[in-house]
PDB file of N, CA and C in Angstrom:
ATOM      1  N   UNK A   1     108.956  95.324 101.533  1.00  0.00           N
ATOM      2  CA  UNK A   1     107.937  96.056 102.238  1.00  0.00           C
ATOM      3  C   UNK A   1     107.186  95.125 103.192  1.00  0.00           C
ATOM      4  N   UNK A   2     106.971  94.030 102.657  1.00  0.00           N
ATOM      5  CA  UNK A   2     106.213  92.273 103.337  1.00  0.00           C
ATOM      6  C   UNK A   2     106.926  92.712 104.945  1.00  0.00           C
ATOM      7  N   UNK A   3     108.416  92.084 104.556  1.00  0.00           N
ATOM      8  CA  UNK A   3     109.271  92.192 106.014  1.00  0.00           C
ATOM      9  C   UNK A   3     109.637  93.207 106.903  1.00  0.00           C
ATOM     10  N   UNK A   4     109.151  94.735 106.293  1.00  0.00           N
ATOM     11  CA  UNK A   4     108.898  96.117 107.079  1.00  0.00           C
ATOM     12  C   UNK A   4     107.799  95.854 108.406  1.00  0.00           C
ATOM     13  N   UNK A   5     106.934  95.870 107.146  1.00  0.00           N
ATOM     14  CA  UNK A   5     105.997  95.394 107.670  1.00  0.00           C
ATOM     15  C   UNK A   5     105.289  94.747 108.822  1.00  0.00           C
ATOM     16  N   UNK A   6     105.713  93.199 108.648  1.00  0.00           N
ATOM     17  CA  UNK A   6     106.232  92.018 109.765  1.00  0.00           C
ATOM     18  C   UNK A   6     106.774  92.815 111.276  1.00  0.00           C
ATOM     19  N   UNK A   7     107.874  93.369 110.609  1.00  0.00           N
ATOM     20  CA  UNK A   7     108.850  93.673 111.528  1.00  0.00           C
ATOM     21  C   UNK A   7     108.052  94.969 112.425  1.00  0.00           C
ATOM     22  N   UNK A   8     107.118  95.364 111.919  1.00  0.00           N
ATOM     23  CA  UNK A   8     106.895  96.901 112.482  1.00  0.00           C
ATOM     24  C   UNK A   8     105.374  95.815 113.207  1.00  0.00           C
ATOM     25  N   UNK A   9     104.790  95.164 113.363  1.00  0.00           N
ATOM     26  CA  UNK A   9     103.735  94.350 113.896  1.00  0.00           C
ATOM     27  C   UNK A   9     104.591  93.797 114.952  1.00  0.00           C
ATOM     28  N   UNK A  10     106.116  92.926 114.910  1.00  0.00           N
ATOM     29  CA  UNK A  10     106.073  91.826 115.706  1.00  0.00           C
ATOM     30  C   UNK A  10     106.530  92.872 116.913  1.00  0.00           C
ATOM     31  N   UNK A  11     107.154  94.347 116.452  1.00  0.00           N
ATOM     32  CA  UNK A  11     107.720  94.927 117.279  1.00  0.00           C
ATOM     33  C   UNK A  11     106.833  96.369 118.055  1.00  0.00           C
ATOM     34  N   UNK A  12     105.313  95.875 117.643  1.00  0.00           N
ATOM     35  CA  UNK A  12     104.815  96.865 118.256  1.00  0.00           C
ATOM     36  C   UNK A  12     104.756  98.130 118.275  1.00  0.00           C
ATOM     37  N   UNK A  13     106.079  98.840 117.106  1.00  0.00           N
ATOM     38  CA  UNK A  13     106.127 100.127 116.962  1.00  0.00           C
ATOM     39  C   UNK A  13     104.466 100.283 116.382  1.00  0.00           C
ATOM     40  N   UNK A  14     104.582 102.100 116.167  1.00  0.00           N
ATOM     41  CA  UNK A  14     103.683 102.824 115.752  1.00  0.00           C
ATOM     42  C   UNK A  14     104.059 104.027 115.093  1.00  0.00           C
ATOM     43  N   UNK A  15     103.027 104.633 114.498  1.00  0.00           N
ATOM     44  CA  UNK A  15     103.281 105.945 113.488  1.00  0.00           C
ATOM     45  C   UNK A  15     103.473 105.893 112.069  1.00  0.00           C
ATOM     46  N   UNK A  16     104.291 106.877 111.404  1.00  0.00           N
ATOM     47  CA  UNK A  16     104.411 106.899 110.023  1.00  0.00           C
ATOM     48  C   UNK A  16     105.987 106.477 109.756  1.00  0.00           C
ATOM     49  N   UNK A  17     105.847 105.365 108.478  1.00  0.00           N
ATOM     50  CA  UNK A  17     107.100 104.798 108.550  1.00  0.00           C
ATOM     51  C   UNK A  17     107.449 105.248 106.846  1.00  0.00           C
ATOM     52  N   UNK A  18     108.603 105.298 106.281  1.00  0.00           N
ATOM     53  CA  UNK A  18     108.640 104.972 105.088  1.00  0.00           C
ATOM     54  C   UNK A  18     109.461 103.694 104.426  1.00  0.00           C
ATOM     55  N   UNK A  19     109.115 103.196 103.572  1.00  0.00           N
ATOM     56  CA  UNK A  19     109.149 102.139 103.086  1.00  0.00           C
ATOM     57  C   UNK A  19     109.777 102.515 102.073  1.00  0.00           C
ATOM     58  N   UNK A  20     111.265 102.989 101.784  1.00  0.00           N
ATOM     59  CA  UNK A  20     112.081 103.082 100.879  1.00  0.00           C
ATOM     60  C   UNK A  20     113.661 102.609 101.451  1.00  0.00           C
ATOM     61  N   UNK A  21     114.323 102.464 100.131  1.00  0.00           N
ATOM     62  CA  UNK A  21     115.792 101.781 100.439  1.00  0.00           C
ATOM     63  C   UNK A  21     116.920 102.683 101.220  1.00  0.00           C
ATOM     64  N   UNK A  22     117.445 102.211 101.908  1.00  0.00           N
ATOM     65  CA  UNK A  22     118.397 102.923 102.719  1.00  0.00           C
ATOM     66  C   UNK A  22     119.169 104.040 101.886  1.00  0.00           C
ATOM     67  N   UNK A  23     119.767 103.128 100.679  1.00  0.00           N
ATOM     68  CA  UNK A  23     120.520 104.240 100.055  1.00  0.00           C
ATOM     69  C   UNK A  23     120.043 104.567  99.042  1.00  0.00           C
ATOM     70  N   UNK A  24     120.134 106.314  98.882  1.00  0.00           N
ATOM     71  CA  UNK A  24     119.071 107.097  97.872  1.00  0.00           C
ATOM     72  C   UNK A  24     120.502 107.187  97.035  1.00  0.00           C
ATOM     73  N   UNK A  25     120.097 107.318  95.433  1.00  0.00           N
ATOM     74  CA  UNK A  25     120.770 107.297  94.691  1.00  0.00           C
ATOM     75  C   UNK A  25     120.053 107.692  93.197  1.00  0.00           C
ATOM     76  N   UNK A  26     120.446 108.552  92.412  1.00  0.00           N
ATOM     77  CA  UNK A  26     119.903 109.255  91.472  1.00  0.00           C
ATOM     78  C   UNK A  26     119.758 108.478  90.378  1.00  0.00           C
ATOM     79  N   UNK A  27     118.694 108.692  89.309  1.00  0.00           N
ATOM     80  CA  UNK A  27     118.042 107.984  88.435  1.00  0.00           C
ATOM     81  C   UNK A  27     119.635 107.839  87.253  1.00  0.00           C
ATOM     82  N   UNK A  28     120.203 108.910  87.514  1.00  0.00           N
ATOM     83  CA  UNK A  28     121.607 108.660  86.425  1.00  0.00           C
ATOM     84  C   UNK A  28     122.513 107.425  87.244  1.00  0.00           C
ATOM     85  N   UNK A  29     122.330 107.880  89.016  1.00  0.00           N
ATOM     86  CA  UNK A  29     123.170 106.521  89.252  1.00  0.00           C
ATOM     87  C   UNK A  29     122.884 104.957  89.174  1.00  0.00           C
ATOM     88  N   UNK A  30     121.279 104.771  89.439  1.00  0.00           N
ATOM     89  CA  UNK A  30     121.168 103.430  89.117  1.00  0.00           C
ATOM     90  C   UNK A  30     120.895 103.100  87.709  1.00  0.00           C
ATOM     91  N   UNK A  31     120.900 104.176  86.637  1.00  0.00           N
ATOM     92  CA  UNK A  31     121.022 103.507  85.143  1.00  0.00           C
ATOM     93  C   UNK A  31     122.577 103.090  84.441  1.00  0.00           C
ATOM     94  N   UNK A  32     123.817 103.622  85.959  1.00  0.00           N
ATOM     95  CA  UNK A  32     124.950 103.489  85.559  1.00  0.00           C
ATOM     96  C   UNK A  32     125.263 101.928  86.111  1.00  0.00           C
ATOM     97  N   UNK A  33     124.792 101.941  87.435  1.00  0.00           N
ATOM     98  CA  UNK A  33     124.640 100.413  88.046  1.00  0.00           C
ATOM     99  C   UNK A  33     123.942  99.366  87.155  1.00  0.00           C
ATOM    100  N   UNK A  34     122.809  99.316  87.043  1.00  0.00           N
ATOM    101  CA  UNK A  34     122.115  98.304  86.241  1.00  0.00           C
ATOM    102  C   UNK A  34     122.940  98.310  84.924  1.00  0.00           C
ATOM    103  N   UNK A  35     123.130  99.160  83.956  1.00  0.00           N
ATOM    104  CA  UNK A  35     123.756  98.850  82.950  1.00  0.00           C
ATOM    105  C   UNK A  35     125.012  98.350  83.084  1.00  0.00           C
ATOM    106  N   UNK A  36     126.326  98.142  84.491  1.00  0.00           N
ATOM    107  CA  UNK A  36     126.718  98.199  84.257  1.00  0.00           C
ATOM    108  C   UNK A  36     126.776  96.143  84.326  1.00  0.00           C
ATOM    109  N   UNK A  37     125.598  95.638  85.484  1.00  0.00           N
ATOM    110  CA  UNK A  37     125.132  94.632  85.621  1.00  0.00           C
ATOM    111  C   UNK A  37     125.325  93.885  84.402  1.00  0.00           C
ATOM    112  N   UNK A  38     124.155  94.727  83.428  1.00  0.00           N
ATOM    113  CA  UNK A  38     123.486  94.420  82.151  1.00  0.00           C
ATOM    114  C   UNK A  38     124.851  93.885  81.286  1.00  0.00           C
ATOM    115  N   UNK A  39     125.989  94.664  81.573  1.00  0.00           N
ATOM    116  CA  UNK A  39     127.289  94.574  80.029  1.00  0.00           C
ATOM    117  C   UNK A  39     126.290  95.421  78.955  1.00  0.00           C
ATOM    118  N   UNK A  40     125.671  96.758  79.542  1.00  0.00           N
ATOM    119  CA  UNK A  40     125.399  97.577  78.275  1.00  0.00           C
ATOM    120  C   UNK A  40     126.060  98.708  78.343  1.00  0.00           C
ATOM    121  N   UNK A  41     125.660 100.078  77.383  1.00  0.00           N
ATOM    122  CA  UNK A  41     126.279 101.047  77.378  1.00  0.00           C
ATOM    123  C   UNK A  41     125.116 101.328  78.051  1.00  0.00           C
ATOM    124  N   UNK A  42     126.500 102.746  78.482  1.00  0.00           N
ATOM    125  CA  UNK A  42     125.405 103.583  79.429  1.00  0.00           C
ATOM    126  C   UNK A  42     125.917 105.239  79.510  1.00  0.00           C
ATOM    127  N   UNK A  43     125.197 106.288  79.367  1.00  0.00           N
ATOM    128  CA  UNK A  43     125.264 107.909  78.967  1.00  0.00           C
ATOM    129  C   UNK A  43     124.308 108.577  78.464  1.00  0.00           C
ATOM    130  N   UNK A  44     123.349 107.974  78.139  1.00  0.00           N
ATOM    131  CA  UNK A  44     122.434 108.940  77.604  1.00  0.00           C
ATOM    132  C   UNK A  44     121.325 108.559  78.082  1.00  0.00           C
ATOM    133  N   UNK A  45     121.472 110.041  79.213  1.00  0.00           N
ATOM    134  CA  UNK A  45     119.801 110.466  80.174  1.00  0.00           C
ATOM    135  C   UNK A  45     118.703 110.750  78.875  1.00  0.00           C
ATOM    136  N   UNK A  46     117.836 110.386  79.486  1.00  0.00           N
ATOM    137  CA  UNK A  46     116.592 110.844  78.715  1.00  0.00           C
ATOM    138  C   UNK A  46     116.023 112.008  78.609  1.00  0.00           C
ATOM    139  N   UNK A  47     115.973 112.810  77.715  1.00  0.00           N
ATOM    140  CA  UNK A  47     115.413 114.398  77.735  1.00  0.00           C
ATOM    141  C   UNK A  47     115.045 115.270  78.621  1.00  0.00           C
ATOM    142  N   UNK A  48     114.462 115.887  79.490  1.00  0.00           N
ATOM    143  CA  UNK A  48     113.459 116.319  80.085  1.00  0.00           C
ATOM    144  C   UNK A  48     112.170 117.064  79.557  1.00  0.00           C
ATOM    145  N   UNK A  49     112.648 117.779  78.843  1.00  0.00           N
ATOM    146  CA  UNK A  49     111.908 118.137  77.415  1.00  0.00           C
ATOM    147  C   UNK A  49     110.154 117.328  76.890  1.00  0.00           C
ATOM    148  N   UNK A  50     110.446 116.388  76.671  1.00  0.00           N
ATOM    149  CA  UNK A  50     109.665 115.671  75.951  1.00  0.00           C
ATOM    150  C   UNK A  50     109.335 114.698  77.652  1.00  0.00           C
ATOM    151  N   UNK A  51     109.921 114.595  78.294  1.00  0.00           N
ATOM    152  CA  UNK A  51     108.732 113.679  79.437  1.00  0.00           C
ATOM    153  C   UNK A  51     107.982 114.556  79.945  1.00  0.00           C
ATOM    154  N   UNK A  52     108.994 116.396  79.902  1.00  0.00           N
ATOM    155  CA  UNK A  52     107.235 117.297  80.352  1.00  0.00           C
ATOM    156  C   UNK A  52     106.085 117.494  79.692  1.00  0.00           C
ATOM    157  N   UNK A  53     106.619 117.444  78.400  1.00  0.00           N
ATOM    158  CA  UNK A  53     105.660 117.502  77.203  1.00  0.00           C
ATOM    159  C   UNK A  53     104.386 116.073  77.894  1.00  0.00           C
ATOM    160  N   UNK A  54     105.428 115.047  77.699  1.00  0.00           N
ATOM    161  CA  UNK A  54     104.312 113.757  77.792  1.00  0.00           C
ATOM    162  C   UNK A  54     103.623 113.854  79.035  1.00  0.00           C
ATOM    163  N   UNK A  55     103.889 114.281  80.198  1.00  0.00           N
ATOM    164  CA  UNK A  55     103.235 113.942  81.336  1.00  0.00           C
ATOM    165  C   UNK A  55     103.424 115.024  82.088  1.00  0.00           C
ATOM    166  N   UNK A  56     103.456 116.127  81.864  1.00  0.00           N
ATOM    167  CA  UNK A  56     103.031 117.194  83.044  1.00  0.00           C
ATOM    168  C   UNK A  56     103.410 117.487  84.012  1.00  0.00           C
ATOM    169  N   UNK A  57     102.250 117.913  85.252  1.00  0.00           N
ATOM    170  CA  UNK A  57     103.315 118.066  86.157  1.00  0.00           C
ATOM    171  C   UNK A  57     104.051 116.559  86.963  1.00  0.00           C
ATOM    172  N   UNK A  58     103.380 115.398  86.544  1.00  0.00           N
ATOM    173  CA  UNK A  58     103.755 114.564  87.413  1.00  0.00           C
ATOM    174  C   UNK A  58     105.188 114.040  86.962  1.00  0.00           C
ATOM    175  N   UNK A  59     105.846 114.675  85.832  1.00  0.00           N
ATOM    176  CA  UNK A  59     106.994 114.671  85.231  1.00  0.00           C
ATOM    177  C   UNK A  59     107.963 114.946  86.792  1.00  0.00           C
ATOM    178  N   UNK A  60     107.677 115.761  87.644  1.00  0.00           N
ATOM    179  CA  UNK A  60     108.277 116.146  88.727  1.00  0.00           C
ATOM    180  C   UNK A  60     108.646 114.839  89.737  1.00  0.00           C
ATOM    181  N   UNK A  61     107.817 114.178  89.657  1.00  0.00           N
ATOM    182  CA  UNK A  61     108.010 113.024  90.136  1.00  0.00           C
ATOM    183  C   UNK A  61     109.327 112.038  89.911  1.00  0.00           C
ATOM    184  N   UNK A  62     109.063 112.294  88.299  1.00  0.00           N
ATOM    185  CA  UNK A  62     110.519 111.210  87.522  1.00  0.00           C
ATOM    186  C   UNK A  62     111.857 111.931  87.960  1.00  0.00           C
ATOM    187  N   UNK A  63     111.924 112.733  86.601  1.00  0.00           N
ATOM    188  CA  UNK A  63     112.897 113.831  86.665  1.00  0.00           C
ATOM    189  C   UNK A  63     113.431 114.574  87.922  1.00  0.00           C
ATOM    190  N   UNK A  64     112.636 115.202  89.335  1.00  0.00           N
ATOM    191  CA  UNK A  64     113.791 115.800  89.864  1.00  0.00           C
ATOM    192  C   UNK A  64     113.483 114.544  91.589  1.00  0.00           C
ATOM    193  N   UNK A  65     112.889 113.642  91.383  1.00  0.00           N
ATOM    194  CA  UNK A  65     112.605 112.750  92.740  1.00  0.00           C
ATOM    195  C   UNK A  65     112.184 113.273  93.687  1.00  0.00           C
ATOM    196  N   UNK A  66     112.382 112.228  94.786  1.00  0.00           N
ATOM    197  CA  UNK A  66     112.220 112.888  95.935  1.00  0.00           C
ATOM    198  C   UNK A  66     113.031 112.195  97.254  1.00  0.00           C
ATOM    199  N   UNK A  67     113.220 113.022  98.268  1.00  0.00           N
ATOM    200  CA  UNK A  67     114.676 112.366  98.997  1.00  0.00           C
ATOM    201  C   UNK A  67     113.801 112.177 100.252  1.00  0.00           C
ATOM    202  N   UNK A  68     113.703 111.068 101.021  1.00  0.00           N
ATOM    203  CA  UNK A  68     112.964 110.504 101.689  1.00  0.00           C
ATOM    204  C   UNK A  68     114.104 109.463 102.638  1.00  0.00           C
ATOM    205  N   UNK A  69     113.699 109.162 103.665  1.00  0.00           N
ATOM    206  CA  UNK A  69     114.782 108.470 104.084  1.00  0.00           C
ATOM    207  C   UNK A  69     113.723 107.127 105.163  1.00  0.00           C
ATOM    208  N   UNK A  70     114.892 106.015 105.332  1.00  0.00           N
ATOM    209  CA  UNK A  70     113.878 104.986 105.863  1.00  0.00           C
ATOM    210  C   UNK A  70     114.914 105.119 107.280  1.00  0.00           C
ATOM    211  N   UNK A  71     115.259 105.715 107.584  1.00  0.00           N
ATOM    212  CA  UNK A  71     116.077 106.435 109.463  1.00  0.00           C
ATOM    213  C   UNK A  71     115.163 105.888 110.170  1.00  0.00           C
ATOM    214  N   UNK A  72     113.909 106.046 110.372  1.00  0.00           N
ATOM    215  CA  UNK A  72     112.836 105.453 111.883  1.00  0.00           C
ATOM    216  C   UNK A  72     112.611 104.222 111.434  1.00  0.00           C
ATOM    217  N   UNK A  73     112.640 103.200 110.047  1.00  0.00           N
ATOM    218  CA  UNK A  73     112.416 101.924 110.276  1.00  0.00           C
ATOM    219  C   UNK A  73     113.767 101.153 110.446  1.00  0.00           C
ATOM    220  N   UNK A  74     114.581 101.830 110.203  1.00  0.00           N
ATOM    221  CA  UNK A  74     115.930 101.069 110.968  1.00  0.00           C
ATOM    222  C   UNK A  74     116.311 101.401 112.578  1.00  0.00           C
ATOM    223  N   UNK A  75     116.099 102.435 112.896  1.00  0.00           N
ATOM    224  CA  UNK A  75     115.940 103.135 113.906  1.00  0.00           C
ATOM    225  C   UNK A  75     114.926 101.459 114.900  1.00  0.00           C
ATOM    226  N   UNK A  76     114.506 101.451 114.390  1.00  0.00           N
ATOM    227  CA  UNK A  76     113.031 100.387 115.069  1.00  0.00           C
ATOM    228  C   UNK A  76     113.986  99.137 115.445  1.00  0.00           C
ATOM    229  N   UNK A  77     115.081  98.924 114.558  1.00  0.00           N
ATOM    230  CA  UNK A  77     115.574  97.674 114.651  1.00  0.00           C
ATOM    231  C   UNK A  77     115.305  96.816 113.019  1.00  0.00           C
ATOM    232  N   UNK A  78     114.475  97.492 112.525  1.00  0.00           N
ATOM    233  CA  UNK A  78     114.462  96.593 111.060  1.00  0.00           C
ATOM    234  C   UNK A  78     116.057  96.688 110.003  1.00  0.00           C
ATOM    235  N   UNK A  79     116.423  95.020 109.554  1.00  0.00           N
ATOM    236  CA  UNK A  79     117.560  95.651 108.903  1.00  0.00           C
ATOM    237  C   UNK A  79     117.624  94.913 107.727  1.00  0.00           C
ATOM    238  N   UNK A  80     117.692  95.329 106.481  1.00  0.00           N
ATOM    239  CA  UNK A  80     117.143  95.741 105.184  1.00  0.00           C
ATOM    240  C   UNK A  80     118.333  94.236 104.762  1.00  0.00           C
ATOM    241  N   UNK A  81     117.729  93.599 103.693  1.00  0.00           N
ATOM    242  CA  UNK A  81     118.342  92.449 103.468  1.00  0.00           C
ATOM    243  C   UNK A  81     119.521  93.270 102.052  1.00  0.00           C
ATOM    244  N   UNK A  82     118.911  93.708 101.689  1.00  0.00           N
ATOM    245  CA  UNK A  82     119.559  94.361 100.362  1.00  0.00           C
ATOM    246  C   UNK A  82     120.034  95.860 100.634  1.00  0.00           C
ATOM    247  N   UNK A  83     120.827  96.539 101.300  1.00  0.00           N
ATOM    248  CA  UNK A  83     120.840  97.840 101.573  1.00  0.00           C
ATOM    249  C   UNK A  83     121.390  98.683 100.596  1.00  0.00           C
ATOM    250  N   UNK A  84     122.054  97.742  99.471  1.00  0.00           N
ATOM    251  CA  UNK A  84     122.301  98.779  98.289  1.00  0.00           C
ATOM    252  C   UNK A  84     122.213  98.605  97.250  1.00  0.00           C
ATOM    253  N   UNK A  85     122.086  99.183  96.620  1.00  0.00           N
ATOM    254  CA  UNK A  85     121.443  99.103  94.954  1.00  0.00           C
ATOM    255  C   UNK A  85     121.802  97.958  94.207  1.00  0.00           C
ATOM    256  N   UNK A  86     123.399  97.852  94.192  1.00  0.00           N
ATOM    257  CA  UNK A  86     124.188  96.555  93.229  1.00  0.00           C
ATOM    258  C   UNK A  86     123.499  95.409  93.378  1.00  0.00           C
ATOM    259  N   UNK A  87     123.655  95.418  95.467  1.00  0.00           N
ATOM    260  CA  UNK A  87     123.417  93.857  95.781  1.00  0.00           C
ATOM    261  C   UNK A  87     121.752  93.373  95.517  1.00  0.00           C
ATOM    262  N   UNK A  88     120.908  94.789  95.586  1.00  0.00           N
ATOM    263  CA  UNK A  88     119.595  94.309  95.715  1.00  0.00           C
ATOM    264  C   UNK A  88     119.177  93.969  93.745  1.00  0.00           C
ATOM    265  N   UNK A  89     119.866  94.701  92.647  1.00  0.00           N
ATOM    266  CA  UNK A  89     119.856  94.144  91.204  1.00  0.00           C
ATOM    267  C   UNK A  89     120.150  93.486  91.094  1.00  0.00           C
ATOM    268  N   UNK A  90     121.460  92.586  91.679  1.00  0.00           N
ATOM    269  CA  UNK A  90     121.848  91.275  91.925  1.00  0.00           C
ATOM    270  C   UNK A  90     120.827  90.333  92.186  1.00  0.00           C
ATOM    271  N   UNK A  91     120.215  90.301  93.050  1.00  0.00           N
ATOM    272  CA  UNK A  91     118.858  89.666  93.232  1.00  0.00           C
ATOM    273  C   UNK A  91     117.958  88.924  92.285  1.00  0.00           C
ATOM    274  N   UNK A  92     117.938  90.354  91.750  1.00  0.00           N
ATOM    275  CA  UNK A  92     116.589  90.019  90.784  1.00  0.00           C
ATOM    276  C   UNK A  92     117.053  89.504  89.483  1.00  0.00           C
ATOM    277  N   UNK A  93     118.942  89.497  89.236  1.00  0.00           N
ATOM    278  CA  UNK A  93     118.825  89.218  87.820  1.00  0.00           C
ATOM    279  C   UNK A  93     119.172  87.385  88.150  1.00  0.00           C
TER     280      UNK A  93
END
């Protein structure tokens, strides 16, 4: 977000940007990625049931996401060091 950022100052753009990863990918797909990082098992989503119970409506948030796209900060010329999921968990482990 630091180097969005940067990049959206040195280049003078303006407006509303979003600050998410190029590629959108569902909470089942990156628990299949990371686990598969990890050497764990991986198949069993978590309820929905019991996270509405626990948290309401903001359960909407977890469970069904939201699809957002970062098109105008690449569009700008910004280009994402990590553009996909594997390489950017790679990273951090």
């Amino acid at each position: 977000m630091v180097r969005g950022i940067a990049h959206l100052c040195q280049t003078g753009e303006g407006g509303v940007f979003n600050f998410t990863a190029p590629e959108s990918v569902t909470q089942a797909q990156f628990s299949k990625i990371a686990a598969g990082m990890m050497r764990r098992p991986w198949g069993f989503p978590t309820p929905g049931f019991p996270m509405r119970w626990a948290l309401g409506e903001q359960v909407t948030l977890l469970l069904d996401g939201q699809r957002i796209s970062s098109e105008k900060l690449r569009a700008s010329g910004f280009v994402f060091r990590y553009p996909h999921v594997d390489a950017a968990l790679r990273s951090l482990a």
